[in-house]
N, C-alpha and C. Protein backbone atom coordinates (compact mmCIF):
# COMPACT_ATOMS: atom_id res chain seq x y z
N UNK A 1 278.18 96.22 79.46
CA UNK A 1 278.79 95.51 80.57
C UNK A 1 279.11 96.53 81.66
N UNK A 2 278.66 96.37 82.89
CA UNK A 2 278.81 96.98 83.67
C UNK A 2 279.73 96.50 84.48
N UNK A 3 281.21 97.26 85.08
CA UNK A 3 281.99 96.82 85.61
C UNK A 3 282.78 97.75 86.49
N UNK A 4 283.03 97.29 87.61
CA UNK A 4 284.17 98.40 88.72
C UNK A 4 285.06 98.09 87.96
N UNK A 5 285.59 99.63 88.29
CA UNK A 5 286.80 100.59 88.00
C UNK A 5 287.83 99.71 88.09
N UNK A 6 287.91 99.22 89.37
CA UNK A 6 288.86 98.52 89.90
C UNK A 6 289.27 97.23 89.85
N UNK A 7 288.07 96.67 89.25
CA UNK A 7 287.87 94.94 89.38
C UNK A 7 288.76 95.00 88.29
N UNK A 8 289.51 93.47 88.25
CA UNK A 8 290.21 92.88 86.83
C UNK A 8 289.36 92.22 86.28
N UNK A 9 289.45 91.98 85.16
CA UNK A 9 289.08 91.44 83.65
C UNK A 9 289.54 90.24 83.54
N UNK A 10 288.86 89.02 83.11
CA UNK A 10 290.04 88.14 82.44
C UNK A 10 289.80 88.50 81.03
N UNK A 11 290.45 87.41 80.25
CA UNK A 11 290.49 87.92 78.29
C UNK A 11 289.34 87.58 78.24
N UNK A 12 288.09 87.05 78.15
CA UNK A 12 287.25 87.34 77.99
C UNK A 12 286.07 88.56 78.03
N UNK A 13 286.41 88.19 79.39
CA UNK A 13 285.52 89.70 79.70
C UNK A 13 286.47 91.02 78.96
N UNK A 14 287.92 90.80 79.04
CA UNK A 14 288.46 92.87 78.14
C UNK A 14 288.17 92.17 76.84
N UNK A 15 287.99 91.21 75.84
CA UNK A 15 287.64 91.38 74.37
C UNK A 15 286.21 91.34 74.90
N UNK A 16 285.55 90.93 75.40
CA UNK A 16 283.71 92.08 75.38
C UNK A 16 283.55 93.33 75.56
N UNK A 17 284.36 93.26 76.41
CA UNK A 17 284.73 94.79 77.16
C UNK A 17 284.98 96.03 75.62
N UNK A 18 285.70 95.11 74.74
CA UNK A 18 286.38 95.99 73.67
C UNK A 18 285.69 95.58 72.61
N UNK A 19 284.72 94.84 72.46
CA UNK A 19 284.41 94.31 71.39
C UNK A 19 284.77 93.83 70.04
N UNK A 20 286.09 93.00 70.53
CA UNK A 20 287.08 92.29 69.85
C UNK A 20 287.23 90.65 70.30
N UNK A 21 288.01 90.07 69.21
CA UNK A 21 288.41 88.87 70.08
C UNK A 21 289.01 88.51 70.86
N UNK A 22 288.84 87.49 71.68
CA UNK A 22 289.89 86.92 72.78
C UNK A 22 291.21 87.05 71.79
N UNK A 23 291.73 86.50 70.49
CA UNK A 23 292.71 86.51 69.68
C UNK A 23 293.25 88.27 69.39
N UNK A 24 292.37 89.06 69.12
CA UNK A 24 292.56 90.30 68.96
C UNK A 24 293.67 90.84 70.37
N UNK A 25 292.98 90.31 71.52
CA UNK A 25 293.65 90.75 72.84
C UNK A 25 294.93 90.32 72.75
N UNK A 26 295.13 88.91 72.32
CA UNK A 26 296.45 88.29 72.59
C UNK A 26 297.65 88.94 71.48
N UNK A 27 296.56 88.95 70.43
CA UNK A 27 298.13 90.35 69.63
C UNK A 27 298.18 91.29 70.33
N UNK A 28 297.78 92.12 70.76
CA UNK A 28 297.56 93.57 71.24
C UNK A 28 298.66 93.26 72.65
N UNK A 29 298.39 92.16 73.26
CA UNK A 29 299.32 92.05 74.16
C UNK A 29 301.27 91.83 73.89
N UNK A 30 301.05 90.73 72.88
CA UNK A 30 302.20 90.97 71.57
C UNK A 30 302.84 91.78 70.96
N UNK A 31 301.96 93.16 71.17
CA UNK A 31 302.61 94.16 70.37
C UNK A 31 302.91 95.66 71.23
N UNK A 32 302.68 95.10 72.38
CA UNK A 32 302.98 95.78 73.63
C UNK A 32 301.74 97.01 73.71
N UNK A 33 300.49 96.51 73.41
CA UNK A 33 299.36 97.88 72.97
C UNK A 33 299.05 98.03 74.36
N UNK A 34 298.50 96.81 75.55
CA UNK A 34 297.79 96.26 76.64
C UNK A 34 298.21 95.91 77.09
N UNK A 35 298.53 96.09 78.27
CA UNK A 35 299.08 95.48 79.56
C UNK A 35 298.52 94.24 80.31
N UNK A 36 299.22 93.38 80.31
CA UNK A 36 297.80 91.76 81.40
C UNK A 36 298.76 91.48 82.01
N UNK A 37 298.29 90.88 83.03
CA UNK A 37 298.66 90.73 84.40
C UNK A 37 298.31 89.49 85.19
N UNK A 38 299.63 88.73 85.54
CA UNK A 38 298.87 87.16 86.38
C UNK A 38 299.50 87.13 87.18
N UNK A 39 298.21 86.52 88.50
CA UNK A 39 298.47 86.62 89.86
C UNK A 39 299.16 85.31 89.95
N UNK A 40 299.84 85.36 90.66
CA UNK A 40 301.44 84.94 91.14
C UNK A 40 300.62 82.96 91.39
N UNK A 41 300.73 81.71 90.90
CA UNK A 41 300.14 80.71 90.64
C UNK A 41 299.01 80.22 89.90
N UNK A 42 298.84 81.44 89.24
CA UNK A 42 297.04 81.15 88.46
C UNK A 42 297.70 81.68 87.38
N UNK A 43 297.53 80.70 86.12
CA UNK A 43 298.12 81.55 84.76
C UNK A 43 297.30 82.00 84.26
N UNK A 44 295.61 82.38 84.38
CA UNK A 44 294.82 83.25 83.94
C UNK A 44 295.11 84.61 83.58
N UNK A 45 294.98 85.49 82.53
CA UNK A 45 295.43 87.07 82.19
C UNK A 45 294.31 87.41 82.57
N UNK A 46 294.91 89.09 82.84
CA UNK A 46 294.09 89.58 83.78
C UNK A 46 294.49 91.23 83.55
N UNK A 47 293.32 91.75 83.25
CA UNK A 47 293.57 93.23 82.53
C UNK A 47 292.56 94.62 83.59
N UNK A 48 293.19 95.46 83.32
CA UNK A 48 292.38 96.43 84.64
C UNK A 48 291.89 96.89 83.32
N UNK A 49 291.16 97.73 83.93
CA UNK A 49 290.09 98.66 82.77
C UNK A 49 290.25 99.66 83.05
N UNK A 50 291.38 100.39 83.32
CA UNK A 50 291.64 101.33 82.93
C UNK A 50 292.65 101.71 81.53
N UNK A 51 293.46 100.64 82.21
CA UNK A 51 294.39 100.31 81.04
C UNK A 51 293.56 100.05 79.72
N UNK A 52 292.19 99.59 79.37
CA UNK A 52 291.83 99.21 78.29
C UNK A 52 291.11 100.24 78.07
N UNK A 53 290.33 101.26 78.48
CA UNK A 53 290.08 102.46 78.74
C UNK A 53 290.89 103.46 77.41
N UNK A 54 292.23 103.83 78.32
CA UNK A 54 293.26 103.82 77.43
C UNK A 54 293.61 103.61 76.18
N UNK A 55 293.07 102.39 75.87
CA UNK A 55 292.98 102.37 73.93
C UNK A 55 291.67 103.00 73.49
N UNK A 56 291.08 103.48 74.14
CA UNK A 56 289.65 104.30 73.34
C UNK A 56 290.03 105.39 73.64
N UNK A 57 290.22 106.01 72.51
CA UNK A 57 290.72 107.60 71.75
C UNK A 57 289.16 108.18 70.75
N UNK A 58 288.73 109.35 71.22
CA UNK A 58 287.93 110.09 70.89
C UNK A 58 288.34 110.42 69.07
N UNK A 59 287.14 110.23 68.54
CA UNK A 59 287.40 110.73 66.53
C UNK A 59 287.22 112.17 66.54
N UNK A 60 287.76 112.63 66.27
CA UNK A 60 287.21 114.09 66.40
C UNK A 60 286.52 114.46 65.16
N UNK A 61 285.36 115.44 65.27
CA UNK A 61 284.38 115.55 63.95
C UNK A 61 284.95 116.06 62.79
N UNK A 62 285.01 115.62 61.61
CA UNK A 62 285.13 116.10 60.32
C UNK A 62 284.29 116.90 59.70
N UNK A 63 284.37 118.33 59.23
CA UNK A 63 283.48 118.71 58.75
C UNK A 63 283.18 118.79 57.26
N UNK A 64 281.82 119.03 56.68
CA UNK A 64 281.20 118.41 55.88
C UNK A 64 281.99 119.70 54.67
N UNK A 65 282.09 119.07 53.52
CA UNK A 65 282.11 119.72 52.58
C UNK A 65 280.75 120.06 51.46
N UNK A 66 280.49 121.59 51.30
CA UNK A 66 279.27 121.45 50.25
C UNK A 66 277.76 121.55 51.24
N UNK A 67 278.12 121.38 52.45
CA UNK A 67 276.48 121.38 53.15
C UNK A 67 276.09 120.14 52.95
N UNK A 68 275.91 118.93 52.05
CA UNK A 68 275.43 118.45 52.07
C UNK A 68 275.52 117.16 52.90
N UNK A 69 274.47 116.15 52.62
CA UNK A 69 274.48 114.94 53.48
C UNK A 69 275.53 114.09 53.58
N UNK A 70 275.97 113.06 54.80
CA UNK A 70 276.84 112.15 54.88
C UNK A 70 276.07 110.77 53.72
């Protein structure tokens, strides 16, 4: 999905975005993980991508014991 920096999200598009569910989002919002955001008469949520950005944390490599294969 290709998307500006800047544009908002609704829950659809940030659970594609994250490859989770629309339901996944709405805990995450519940549990104070994600920030959403509604414009002032439209009760649509509405998430920047940066903020969702933000929950993707780098694994850092484990190294192998023995040489051998994963």
């Amino acid at each position: 999905m290709s998307v500006s920096p800047d544009a908002p999200l609704y829950l659809d598009q940030a659970a594609e975005y994250l490859s989770v569910s629309p339901k996944t989002i709405r805990r995450m919002i519940s549990r104070g993980e994600v920030p959403a955001y509604r414009l002032a008469g439209n009760g649509r949520l509405r998430f920047l991508k940066k903020d969702l950005d933000a929950l993707l944390v780098p694994v850092p490599a484990v190294a192998r014991r023995g040489g051998g294969r994963a």
